[in-house]
N, C-alpha and C. Protein backbone atom coordinates (compact mmCIF):
# COMPACT_ATOMS: atom_id res chain seq x y z
N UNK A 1 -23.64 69.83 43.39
CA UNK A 1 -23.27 70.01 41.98
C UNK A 1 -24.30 70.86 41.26
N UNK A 2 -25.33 70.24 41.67
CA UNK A 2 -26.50 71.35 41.14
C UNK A 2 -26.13 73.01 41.21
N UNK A 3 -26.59 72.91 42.53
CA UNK A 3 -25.60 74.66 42.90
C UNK A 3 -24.53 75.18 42.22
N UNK A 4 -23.97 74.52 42.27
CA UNK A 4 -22.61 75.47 41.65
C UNK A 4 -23.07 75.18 40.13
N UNK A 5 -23.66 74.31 39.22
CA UNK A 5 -23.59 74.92 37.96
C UNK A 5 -24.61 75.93 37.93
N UNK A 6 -25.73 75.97 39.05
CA UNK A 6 -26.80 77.33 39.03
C UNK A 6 -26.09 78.60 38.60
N UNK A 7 -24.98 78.38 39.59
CA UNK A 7 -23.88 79.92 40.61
C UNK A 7 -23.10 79.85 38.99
N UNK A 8 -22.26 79.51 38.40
CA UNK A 8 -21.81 79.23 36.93
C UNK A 8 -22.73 79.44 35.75
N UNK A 9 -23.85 79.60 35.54
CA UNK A 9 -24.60 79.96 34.46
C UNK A 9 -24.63 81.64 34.78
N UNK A 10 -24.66 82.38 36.26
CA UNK A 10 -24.55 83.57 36.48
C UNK A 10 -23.53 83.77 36.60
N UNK A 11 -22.76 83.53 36.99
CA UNK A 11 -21.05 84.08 36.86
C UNK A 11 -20.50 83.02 36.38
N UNK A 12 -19.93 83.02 35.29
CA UNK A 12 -19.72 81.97 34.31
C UNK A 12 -17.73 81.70 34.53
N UNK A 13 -17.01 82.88 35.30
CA UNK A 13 -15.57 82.58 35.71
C UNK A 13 -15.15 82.53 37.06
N UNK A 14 -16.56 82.04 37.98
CA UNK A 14 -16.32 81.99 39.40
C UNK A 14 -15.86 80.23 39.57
N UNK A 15 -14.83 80.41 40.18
CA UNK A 15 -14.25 79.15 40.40
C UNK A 15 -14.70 78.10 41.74
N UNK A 16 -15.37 77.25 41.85
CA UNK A 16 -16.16 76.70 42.47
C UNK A 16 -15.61 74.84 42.27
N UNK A 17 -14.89 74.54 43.66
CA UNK A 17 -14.60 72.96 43.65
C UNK A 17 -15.26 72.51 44.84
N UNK A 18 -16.53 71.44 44.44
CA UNK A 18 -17.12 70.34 45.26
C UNK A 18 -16.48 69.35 45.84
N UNK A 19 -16.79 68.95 47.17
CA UNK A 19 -15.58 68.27 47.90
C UNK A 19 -17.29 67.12 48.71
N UNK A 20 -16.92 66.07 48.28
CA UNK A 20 -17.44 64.96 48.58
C UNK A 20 -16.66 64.87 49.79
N UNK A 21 -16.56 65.66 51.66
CA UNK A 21 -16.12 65.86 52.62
C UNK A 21 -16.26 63.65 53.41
N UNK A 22 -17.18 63.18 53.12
CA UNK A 22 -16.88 62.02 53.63
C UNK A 22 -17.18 61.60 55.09
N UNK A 23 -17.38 62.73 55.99
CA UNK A 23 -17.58 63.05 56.78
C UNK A 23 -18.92 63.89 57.49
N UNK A 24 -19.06 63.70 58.73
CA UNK A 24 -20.26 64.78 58.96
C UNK A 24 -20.53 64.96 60.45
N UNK A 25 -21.55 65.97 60.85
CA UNK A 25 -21.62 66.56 62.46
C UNK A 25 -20.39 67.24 62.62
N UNK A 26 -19.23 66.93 63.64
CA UNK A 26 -18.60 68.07 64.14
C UNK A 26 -17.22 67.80 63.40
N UNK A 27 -17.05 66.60 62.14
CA UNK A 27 -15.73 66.65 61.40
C UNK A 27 -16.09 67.28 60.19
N UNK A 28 -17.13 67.61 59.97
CA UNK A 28 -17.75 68.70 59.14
C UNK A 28 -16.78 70.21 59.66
N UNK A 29 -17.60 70.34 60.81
CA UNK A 29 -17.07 71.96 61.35
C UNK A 29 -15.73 72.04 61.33
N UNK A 30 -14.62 70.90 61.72
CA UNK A 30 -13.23 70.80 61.80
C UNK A 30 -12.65 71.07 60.70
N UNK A 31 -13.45 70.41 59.54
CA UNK A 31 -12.85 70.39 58.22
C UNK A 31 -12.83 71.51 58.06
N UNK A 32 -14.43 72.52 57.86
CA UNK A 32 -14.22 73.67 57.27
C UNK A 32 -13.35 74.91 58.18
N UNK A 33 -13.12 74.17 58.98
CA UNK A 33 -12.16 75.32 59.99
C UNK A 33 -10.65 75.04 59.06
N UNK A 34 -10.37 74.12 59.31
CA UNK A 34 -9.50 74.25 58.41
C UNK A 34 -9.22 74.47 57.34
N UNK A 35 -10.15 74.25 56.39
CA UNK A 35 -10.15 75.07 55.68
C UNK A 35 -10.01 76.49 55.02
N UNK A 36 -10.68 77.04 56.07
CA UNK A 36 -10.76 78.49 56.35
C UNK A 36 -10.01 79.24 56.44
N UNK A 37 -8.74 78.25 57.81
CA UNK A 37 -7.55 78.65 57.58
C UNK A 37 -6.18 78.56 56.72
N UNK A 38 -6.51 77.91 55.56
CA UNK A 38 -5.71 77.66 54.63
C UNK A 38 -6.24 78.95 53.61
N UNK A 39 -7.41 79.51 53.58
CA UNK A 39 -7.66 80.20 52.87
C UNK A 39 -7.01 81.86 53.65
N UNK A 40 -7.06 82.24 54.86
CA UNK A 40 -6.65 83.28 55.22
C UNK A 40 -5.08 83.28 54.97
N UNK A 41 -4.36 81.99 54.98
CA UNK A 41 -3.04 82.25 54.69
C UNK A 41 -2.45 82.50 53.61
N UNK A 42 -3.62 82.63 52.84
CA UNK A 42 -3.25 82.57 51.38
C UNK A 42 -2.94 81.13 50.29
N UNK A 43 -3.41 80.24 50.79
CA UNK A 43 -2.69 78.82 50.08
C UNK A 43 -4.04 79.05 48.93
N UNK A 44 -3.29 78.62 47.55
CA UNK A 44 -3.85 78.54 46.42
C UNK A 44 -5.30 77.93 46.91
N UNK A 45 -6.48 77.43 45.82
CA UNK A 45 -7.16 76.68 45.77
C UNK A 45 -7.10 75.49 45.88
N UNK A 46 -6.25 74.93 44.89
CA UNK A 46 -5.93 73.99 43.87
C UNK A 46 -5.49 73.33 45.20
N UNK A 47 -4.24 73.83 46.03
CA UNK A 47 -3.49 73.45 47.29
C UNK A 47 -4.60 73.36 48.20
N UNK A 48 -5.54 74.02 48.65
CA UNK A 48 -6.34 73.34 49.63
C UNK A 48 -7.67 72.14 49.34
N UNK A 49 -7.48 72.05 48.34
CA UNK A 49 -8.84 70.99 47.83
C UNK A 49 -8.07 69.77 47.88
N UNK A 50 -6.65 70.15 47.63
CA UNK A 50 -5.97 68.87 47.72
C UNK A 50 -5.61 68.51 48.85
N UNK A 51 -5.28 69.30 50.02
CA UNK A 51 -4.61 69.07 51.20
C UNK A 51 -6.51 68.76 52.12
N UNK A 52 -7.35 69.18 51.88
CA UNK A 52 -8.90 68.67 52.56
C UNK A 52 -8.78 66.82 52.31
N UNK A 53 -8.76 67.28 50.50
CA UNK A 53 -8.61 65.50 50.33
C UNK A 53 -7.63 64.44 51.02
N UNK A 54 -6.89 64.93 51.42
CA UNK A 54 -5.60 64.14 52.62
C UNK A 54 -6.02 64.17 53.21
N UNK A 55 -6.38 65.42 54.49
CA UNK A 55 -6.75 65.08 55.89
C UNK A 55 -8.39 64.59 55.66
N UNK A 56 -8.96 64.56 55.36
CA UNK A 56 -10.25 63.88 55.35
C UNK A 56 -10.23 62.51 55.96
N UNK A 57 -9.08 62.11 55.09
CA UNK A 57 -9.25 60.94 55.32
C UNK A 57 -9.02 60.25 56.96
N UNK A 58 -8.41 61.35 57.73
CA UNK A 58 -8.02 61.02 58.81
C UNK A 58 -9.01 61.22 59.97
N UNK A 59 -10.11 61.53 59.27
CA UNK A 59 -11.48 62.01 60.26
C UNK A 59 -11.45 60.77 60.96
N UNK A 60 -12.66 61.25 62.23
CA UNK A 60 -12.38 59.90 62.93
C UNK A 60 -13.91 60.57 64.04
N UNK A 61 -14.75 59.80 64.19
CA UNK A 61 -15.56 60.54 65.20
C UNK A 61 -16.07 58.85 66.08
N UNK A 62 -15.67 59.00 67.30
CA UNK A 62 -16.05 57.82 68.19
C UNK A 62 -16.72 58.39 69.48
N UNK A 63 -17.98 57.40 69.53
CA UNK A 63 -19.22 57.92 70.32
C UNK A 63 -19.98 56.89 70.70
N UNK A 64 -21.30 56.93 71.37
CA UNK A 64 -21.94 56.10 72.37
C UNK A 64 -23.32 56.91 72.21
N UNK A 65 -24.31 56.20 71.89
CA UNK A 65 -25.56 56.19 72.08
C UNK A 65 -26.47 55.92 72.98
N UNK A 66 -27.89 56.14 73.26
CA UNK A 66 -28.35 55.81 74.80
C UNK A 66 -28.71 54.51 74.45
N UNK A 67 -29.70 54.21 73.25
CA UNK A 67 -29.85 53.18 73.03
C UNK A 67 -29.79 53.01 71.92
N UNK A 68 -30.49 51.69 70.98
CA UNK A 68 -30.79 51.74 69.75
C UNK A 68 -32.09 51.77 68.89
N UNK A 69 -32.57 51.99 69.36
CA UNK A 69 -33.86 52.72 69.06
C UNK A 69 -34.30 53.27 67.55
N UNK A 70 -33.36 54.28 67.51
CA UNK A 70 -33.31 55.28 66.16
C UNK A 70 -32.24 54.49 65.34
N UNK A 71 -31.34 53.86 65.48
CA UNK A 71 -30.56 53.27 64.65
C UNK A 71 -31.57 52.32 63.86
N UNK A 72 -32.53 51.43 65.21
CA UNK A 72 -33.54 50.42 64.52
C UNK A 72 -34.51 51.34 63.49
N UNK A 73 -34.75 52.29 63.53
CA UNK A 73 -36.02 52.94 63.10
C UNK A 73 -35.81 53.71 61.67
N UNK A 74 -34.23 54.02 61.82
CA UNK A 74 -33.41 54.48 60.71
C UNK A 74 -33.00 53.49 59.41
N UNK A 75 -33.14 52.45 60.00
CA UNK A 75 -33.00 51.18 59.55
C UNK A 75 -31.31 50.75 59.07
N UNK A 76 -30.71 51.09 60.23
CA UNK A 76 -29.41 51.38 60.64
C UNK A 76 -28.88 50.05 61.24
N UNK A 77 -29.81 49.40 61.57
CA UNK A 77 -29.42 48.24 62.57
C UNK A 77 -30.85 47.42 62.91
N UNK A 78 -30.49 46.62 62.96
CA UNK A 78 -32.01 44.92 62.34
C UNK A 78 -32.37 45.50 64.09
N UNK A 79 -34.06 45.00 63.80
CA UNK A 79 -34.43 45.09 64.70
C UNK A 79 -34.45 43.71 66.34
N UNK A 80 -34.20 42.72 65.96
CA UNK A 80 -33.08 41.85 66.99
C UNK A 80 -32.87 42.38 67.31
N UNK A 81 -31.15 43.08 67.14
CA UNK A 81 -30.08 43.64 67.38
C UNK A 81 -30.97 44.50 68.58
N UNK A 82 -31.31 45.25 67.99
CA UNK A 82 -31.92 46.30 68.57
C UNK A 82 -33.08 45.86 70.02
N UNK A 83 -33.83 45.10 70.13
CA UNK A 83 -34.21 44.15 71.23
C UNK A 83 -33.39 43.53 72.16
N UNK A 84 -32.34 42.95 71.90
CA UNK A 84 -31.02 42.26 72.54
C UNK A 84 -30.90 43.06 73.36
N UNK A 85 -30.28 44.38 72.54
CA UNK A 85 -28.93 45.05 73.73
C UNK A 85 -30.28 46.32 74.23
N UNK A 86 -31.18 46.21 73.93
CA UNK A 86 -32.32 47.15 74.78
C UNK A 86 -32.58 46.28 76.30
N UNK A 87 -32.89 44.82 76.17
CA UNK A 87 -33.33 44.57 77.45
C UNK A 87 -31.69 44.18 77.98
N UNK A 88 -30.75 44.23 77.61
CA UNK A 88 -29.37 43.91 78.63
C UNK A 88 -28.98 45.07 78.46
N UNK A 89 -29.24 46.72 78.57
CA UNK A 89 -29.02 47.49 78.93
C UNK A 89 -27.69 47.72 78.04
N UNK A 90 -27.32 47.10 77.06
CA UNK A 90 -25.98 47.39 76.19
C UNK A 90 -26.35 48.55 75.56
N UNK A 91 -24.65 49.42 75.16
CA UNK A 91 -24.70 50.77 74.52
C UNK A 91 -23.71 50.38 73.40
N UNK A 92 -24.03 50.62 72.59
CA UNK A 92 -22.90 50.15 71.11
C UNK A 92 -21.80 51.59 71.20
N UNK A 93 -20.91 51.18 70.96
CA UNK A 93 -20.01 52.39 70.73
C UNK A 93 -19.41 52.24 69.07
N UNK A 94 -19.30 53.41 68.51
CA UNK A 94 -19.40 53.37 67.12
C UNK A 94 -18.31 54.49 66.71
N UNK A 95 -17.72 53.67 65.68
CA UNK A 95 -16.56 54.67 64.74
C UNK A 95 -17.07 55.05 63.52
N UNK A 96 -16.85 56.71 63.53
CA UNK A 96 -17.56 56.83 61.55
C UNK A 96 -15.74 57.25 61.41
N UNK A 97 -15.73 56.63 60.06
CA UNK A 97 -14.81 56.79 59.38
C UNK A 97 -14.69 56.83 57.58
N UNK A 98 -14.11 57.65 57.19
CA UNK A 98 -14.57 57.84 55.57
C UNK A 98 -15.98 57.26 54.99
N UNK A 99 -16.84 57.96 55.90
CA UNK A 99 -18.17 57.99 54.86
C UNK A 99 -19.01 56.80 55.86
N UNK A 100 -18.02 55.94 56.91
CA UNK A 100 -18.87 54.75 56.79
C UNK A 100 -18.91 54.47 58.68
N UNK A 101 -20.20 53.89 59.15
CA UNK A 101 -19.70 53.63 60.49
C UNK A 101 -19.38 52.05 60.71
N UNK A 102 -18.50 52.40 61.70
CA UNK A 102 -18.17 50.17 62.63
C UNK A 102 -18.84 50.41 63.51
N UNK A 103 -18.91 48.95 64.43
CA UNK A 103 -19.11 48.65 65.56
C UNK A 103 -17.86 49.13 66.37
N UNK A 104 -17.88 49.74 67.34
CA UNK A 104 -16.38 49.21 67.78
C UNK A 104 -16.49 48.94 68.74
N UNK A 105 -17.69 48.08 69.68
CA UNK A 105 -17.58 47.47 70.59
C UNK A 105 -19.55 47.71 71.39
N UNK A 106 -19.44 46.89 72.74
CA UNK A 106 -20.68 47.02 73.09
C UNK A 106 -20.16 47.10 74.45
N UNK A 107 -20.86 47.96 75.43
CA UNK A 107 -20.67 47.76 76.60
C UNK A 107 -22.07 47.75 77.26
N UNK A 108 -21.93 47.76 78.94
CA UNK A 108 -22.92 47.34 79.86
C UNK A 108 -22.92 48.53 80.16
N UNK A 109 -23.97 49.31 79.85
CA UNK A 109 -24.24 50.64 80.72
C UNK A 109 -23.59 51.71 80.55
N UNK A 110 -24.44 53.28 80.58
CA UNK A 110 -23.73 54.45 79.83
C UNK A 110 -22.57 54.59 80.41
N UNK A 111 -22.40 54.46 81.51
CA UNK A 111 -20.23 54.62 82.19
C UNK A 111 -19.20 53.74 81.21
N UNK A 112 -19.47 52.24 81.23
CA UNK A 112 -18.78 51.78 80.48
C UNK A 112 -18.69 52.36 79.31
N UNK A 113 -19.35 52.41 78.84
CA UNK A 113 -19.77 52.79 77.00
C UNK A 113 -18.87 54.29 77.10
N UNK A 114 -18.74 54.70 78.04
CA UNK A 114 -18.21 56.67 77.29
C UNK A 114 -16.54 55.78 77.82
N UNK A 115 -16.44 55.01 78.88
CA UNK A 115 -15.40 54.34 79.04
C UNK A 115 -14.48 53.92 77.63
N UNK A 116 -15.33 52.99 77.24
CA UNK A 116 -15.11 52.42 75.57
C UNK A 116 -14.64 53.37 74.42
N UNK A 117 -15.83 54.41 74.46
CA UNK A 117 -15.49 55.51 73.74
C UNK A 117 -14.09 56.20 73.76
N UNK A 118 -13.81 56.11 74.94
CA UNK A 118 -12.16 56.75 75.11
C UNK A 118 -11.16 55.92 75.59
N UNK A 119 -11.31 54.80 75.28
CA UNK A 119 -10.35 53.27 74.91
C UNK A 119 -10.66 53.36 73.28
N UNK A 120 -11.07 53.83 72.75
CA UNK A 120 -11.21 53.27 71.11
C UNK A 120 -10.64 55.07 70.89
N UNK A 121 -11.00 56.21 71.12
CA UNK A 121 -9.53 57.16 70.74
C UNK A 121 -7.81 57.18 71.29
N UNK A 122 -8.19 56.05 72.40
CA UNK A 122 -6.53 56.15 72.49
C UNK A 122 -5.96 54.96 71.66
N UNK A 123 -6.94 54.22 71.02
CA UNK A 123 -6.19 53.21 70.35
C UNK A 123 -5.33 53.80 68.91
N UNK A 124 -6.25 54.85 68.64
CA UNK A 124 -6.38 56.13 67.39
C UNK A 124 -5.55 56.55 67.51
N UNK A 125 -4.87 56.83 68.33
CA UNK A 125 -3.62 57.88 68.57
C UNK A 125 -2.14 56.98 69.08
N UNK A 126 -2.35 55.80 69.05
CA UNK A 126 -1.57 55.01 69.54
C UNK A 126 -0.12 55.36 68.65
N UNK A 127 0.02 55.63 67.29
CA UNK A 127 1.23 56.03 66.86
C UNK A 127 0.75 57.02 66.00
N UNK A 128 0.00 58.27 66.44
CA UNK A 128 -0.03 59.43 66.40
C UNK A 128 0.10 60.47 67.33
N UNK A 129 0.33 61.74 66.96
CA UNK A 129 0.47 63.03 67.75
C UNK A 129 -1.02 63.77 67.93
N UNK A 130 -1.34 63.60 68.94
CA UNK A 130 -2.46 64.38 68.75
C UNK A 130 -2.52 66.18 68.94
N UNK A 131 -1.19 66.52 68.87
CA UNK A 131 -1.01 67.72 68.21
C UNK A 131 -1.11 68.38 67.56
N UNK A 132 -1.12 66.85 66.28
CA UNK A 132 -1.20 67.27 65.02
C UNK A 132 -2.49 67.44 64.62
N UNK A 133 -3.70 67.00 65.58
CA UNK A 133 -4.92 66.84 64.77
C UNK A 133 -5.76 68.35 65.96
N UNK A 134 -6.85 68.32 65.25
CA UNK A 134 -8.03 69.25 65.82
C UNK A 134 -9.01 68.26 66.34
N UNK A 135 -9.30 68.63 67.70
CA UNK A 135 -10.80 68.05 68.54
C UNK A 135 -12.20 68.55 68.26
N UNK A 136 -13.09 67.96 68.46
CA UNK A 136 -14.56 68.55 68.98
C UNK A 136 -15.27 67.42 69.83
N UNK A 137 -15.36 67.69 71.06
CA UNK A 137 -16.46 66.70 71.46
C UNK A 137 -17.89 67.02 71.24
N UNK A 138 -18.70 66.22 70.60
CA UNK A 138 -20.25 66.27 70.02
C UNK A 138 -20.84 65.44 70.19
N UNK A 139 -22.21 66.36 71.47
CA UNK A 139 -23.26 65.67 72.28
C UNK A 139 -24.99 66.02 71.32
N UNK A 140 -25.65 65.58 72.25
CA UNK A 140 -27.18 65.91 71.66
C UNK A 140 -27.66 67.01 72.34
N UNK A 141 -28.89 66.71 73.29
CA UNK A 141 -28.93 67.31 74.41
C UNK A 141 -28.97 66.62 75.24
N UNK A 142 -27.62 66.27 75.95
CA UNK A 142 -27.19 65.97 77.21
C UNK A 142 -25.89 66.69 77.35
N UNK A 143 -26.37 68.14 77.41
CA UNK A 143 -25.17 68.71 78.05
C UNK A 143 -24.15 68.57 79.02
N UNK A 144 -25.04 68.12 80.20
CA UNK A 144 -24.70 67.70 81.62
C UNK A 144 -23.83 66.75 81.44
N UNK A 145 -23.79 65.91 80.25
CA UNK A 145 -22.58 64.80 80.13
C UNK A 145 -21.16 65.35 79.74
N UNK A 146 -21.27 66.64 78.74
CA UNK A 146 -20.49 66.78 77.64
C UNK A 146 -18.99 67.59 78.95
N UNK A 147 -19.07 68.49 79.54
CA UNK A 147 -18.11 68.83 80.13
C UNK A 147 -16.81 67.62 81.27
N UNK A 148 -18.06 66.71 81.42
CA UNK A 148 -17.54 65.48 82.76
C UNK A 148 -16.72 64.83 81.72
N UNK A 149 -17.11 64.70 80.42
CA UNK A 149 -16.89 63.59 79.42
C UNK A 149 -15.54 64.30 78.70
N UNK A 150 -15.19 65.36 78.55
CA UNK A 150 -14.09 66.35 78.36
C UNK A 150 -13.18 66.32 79.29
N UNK A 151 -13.34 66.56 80.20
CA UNK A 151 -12.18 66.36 81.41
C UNK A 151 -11.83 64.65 81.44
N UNK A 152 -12.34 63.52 81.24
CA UNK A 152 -11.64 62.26 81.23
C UNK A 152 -11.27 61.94 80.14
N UNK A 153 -11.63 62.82 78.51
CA UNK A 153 -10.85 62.29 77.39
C UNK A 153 -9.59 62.94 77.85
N UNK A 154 -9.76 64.13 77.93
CA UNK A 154 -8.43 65.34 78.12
C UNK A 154 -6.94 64.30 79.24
N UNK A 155 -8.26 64.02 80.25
CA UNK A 155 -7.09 63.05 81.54
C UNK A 155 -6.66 61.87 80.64
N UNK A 156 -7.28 61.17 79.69
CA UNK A 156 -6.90 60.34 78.73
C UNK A 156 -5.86 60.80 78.49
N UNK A 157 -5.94 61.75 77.91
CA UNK A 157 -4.19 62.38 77.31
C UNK A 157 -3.22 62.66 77.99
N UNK A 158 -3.60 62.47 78.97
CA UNK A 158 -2.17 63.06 79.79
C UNK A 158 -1.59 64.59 80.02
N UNK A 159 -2.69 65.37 79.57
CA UNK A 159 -2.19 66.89 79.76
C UNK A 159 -1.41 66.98 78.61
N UNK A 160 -1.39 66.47 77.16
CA UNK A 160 -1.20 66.71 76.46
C UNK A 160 -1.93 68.00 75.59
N UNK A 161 -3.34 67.92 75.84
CA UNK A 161 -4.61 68.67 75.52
C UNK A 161 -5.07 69.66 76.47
N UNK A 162 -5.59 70.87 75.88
CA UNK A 162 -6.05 71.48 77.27
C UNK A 162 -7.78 71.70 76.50
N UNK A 163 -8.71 72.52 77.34
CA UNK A 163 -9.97 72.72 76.99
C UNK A 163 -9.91 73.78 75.77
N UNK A 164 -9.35 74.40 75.63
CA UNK A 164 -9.02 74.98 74.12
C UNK A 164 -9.18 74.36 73.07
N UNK A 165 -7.92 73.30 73.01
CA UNK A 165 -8.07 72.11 72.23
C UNK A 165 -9.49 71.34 71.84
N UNK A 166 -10.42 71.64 72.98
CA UNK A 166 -11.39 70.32 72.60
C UNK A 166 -12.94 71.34 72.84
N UNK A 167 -13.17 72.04 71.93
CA UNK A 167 -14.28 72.32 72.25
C UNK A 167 -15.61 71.74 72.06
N UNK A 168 -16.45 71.92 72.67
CA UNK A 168 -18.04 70.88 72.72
C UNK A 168 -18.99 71.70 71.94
N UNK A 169 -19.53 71.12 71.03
CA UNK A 169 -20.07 71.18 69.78
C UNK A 169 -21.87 70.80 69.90
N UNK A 170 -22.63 71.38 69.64
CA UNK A 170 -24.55 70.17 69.93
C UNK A 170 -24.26 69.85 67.92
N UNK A 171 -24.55 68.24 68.03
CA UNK A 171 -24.38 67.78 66.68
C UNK A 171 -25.74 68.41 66.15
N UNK A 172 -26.47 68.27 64.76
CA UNK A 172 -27.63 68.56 64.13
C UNK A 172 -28.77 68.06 64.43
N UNK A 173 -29.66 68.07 63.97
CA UNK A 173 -30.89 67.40 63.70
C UNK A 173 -30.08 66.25 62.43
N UNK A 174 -30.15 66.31 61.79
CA UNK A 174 -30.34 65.26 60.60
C UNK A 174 -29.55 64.28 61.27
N UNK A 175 -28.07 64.46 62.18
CA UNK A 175 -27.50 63.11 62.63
C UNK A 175 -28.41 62.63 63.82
N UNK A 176 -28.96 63.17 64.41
CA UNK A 176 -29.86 63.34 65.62
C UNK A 176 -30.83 62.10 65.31
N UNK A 177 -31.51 62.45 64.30
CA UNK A 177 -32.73 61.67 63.53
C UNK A 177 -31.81 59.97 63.76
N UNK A 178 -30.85 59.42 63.70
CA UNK A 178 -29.76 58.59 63.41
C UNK A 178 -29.49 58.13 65.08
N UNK A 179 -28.99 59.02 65.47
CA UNK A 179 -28.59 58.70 66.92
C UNK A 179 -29.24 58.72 67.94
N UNK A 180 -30.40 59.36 67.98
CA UNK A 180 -31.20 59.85 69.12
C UNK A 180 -30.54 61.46 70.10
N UNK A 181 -31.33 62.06 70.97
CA UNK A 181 -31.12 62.65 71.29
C UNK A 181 -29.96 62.87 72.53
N UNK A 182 -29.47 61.54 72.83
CA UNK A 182 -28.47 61.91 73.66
C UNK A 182 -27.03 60.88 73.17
N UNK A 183 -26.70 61.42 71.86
CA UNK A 183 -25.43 60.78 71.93
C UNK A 183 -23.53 61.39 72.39
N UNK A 184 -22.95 60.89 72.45
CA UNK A 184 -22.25 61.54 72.87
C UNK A 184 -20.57 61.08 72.66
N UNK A 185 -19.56 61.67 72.19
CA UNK A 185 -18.44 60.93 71.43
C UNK A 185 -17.80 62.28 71.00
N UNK A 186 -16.85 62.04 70.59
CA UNK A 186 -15.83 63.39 70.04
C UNK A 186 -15.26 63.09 68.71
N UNK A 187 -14.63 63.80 67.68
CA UNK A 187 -14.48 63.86 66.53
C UNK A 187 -12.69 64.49 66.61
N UNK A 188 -12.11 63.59 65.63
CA UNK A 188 -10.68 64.29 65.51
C UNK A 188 -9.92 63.98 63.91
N UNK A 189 -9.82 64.95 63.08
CA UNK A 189 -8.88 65.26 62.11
C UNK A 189 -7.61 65.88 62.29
N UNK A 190 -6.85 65.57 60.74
CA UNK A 190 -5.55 66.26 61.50
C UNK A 190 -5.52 67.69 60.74
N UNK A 191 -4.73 68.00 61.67
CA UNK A 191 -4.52 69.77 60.70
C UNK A 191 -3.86 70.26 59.74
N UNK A 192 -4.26 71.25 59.31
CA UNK A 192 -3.34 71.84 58.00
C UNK A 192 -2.16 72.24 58.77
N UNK A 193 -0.51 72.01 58.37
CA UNK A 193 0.57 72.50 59.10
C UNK A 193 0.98 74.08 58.25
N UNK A 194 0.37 75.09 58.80
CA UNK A 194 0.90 76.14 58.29
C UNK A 194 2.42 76.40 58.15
N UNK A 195 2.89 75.93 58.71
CA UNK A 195 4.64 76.00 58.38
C UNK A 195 5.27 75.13 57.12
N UNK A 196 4.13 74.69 56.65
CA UNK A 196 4.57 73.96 55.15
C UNK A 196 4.38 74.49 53.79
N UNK A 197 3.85 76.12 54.26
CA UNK A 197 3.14 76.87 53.22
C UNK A 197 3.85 78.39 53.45
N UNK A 198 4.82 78.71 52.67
CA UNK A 198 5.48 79.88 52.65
C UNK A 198 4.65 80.73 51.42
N UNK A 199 3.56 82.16 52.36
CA UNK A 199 2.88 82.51 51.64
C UNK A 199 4.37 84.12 50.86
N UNK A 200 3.37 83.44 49.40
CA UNK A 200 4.73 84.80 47.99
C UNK A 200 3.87 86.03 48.32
């Protein structure tokens, strides 16, 4: 908000709408892709600030951490918690959704846990199209995971998806600081339907 009234005291008829996105890491990049493309097709402003505010809400990013460590340190999660599932080798698997993360489960060891991770997006899609939405899978640095971990969401789907569909993303530093350096999970919103927008 700051910014844009800066950018508004110098150009005082540049039209500028802040979007509290709700979201962040690779439903960040999805959003503004879509975005982007609502803007090359020509859809008003007014029409895409409103149509962001809809699909936003459908963000969805589910993932697996190595440990909890940085969640404890972030002060993300009591430090117990964080002792418990360190010496039983548990991996929390976690949903962010509008602004906020869940639990969505704990498993025994990084297989299970990316396991979990893609039992908790097919629950997501259970009476959805995932046609309708845009992918990113988003790792840290553990690259070496991110392609193995693409081919069994994708086999998740049934060949519904191809590698087009789901490209692999390295999340930031600032979520990094949060997750540690090797987390790993995919992100899915739904898309703008260009066939609902007859550009004049």
């Amino acid at each position: 908000m700051t910014a844009k009234e800066m950018v508004k005291e110098r150009y005082p008829d540049i039209k500028i709408q802040v979007i509290d996105t709700t979201v962040n890491t690779v439903l960040q990049g999805l959003l503004v892709i879509e975005a982007a493309k609502m803007k090359q097709a020509g859809l008003p402003m007014e029409q895409t600030v409103s149509r962001i505010e809809e699909i936003k809400k459908t963000g969805r990013i589910f993932f697996t951490i190595e440990n909890m460590d940085y969640l404890v340190k972030g002060g993300r999660a009591g430090k117990v918690a964080g002792k418990i599932t360190s010496c039983l080798a548990l991996k929390p698997v976690i949903i962010l959704k509008e602004g906020e993360i869940f639990l969505g489960g704990i498993a025994r060891g990084r297989k299970k846990s990316l396991e979990k991770v893609i039992q908790k997006g097919r629950e997501y899609f259970k009476d959805r199209d995932p046609k309708e939405f845009s992918f990113a899978v988003g790792v840290g640095y553990n690259h070496e995971e991110a392609e193995p971990f693409r081919e069994d969401v994708l086999r998740d789907f049934g060949g519904v998806l191809s590698k087009e569909d789901f490209p692999i993303r390295q999340i930031g530093a600032t979520i990094g600081v949060h997750t540690g350096p090797r987390p790993i999970g995919y992100g899915v919103i739904e898309k703008w339907d260009s066939s609902s927008f007859q550009k004049k």
